[in-house]
PDB file of N, CA and C in Angstrom:
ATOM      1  N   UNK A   1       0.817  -1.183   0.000  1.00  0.00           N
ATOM      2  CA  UNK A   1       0.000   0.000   0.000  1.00  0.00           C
ATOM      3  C   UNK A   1       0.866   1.254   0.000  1.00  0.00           C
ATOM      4  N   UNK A   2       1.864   0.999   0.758  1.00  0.00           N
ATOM      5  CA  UNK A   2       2.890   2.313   0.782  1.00  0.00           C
ATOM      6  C   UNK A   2       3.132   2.741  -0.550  1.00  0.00           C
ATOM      7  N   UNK A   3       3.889   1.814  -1.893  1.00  0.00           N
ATOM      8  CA  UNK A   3       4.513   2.061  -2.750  1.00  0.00           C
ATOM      9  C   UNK A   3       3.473   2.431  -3.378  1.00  0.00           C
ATOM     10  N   UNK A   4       1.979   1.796  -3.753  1.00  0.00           N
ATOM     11  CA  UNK A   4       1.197   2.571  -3.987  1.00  0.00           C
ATOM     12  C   UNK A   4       0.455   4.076  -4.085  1.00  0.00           C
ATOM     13  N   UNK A   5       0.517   4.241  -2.794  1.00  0.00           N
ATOM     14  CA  UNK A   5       0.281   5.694  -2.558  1.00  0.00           C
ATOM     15  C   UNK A   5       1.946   6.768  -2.893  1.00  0.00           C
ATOM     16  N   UNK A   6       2.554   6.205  -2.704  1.00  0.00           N
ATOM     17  CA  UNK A   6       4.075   7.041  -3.177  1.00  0.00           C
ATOM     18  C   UNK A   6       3.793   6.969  -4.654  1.00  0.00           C
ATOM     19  N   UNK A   7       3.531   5.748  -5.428  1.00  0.00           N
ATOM     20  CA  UNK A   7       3.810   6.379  -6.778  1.00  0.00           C
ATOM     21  C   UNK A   7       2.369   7.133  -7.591  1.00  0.00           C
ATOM     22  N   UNK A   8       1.345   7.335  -6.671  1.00  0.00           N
ATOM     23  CA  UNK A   8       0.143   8.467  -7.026  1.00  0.00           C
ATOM     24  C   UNK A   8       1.075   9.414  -6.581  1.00  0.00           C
ATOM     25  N   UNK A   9       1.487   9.794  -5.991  1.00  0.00           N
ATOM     26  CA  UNK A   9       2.229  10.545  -5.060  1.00  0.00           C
ATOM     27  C   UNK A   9       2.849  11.156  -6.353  1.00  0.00           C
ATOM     28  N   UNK A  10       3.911  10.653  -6.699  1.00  0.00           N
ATOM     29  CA  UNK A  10       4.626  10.855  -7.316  1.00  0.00           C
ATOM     30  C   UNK A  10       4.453  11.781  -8.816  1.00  0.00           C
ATOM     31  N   UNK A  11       3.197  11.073  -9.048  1.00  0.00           N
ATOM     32  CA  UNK A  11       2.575  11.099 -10.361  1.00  0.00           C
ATOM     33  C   UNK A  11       1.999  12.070 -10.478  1.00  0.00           C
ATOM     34  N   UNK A  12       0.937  12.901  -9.072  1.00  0.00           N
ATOM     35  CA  UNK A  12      -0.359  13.458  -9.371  1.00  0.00           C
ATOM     36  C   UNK A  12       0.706  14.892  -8.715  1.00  0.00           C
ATOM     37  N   UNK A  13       1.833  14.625  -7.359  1.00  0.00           N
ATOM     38  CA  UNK A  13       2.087  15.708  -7.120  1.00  0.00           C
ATOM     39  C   UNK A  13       0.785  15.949  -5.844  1.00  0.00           C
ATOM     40  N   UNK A  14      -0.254  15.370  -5.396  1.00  0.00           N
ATOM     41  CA  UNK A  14      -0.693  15.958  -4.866  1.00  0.00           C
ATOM     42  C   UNK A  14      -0.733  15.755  -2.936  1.00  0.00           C
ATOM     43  N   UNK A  15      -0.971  16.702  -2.723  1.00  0.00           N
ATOM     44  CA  UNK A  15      -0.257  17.079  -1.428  1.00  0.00           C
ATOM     45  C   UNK A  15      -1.183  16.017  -0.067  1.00  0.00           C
ATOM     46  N   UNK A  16      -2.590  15.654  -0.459  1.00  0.00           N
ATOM     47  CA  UNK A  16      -3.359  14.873   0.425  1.00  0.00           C
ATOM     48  C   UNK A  16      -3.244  13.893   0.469  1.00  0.00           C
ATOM     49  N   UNK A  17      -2.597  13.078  -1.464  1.00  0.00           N
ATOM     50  CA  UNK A  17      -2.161  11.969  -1.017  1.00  0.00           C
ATOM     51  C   UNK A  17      -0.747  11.218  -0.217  1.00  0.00           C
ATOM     52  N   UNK A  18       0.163  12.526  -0.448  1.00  0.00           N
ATOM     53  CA  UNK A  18       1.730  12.602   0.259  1.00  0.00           C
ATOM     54  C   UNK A  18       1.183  12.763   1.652  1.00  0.00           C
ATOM     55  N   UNK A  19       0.275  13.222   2.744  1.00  0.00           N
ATOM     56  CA  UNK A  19      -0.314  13.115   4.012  1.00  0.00           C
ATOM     57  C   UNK A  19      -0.764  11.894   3.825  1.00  0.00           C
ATOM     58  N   UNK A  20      -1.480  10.978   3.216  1.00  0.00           N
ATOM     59  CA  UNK A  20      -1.744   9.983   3.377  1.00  0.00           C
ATOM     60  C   UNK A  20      -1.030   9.064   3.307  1.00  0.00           C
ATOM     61  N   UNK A  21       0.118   9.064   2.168  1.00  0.00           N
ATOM     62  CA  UNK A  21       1.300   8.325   2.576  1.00  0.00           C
ATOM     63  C   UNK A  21       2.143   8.735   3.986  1.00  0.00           C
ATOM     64  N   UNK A  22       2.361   9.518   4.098  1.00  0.00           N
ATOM     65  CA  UNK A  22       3.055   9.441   5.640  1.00  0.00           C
ATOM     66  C   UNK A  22       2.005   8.957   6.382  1.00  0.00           C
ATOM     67  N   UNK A  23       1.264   9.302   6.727  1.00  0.00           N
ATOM     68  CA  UNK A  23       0.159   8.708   8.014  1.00  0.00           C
ATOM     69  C   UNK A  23       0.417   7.233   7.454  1.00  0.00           C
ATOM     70  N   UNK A  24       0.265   6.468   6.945  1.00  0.00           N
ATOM     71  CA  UNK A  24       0.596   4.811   6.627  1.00  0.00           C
ATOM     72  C   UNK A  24       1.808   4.793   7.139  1.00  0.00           C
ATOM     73  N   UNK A  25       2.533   5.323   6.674  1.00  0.00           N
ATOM     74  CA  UNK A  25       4.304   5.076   6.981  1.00  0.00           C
ATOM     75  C   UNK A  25       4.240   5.135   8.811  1.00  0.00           C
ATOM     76  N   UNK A  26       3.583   5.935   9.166  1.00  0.00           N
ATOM     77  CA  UNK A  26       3.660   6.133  10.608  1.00  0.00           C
ATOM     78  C   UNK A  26       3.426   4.660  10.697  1.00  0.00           C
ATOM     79  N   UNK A  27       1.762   4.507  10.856  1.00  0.00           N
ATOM     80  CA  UNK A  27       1.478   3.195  11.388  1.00  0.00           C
ATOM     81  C   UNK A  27       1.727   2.213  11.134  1.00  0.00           C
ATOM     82  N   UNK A  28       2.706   1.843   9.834  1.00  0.00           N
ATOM     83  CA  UNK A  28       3.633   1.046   9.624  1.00  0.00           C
ATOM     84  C   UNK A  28       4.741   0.984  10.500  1.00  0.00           C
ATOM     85  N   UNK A  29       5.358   1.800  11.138  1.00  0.00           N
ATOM     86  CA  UNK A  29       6.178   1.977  11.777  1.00  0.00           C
ATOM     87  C   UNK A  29       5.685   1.378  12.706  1.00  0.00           C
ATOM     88  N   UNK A  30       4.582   1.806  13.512  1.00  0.00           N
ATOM     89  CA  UNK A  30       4.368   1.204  14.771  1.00  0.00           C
ATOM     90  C   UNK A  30       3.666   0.419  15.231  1.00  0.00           C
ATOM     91  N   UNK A  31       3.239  -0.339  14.122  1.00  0.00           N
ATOM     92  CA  UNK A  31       3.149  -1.761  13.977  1.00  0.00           C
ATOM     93  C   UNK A  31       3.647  -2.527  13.442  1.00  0.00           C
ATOM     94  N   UNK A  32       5.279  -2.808  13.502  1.00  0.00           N
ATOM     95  CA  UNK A  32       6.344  -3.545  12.411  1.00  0.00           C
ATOM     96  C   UNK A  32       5.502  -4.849  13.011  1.00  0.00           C
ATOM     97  N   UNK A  33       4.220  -5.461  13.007  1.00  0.00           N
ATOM     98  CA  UNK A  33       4.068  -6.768  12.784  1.00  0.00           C
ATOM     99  C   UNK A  33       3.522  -7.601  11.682  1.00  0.00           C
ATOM    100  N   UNK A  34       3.792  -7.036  10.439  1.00  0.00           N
ATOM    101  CA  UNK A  34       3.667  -7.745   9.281  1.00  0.00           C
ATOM    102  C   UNK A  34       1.594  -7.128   8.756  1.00  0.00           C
ATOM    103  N   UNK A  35       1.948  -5.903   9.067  1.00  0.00           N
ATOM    104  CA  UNK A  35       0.277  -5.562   8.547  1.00  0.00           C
ATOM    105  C   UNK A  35       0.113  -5.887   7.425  1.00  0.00           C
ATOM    106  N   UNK A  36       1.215  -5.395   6.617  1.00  0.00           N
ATOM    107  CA  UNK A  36       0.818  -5.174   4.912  1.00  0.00           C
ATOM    108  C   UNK A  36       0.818  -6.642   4.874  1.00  0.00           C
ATOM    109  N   UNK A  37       1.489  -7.876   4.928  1.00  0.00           N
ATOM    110  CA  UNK A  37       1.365  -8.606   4.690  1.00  0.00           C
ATOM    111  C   UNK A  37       0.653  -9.828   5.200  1.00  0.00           C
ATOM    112  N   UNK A  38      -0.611  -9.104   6.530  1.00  0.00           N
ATOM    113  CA  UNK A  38      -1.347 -10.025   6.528  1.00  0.00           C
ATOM    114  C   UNK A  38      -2.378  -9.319   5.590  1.00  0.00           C
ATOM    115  N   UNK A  39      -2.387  -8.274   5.440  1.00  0.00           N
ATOM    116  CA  UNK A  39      -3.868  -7.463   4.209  1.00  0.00           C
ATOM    117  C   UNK A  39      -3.443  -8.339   2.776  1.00  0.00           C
ATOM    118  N   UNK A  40      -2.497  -8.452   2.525  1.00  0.00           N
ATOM    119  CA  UNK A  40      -1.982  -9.630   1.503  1.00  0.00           C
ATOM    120  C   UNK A  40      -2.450 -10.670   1.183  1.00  0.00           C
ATOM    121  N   UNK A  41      -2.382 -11.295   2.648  1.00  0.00           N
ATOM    122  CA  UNK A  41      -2.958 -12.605   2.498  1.00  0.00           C
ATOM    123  C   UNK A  41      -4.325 -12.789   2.364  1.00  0.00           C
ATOM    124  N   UNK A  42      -5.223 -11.261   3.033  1.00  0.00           N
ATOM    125  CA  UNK A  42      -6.402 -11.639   2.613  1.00  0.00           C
ATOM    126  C   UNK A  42      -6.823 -11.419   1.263  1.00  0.00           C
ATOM    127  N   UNK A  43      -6.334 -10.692   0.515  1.00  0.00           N
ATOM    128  CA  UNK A  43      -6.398 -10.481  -0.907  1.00  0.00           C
ATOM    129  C   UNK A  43      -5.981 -11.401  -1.548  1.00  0.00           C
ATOM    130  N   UNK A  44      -5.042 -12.071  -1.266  1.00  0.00           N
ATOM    131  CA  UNK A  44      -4.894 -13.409  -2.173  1.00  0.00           C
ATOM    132  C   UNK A  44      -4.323 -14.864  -1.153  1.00  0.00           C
ATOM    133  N   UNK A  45      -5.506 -15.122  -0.872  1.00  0.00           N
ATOM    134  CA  UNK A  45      -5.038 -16.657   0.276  1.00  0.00           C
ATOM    135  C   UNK A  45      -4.442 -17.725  -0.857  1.00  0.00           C
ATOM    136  N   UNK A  46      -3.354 -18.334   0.160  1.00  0.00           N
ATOM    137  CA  UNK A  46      -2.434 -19.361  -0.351  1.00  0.00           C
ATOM    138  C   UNK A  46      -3.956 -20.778  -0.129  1.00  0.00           C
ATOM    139  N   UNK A  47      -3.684 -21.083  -1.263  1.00  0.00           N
ATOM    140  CA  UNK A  47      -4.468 -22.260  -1.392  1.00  0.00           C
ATOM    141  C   UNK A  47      -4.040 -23.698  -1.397  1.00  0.00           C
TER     142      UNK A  47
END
């Protein structure tokens, strides 16, 4: 989700979605327990 919103980011220039990427980055931070990659797994379960 991060690299996501960085490369709108990137693209559009616009300033609400660069706040929205940091606010993720925060709570990425302070939850280093594998968020993105349990939202992963629910998007695509190992079968």
């Amino acid at each position: 989700m991060l690299n996501f919103t960085w490369n709108v980011f990137s693209q559009t220039g616009s300033v609400d979605t660069y706040l929205l990427f940091k606010e993720l980055e925060k709570e990425n931070l302070e939850r280093p327990d594998g968020l993105e990659e349990e939202i992963a797994r629910f998007d695509f379960p190992i079968l």
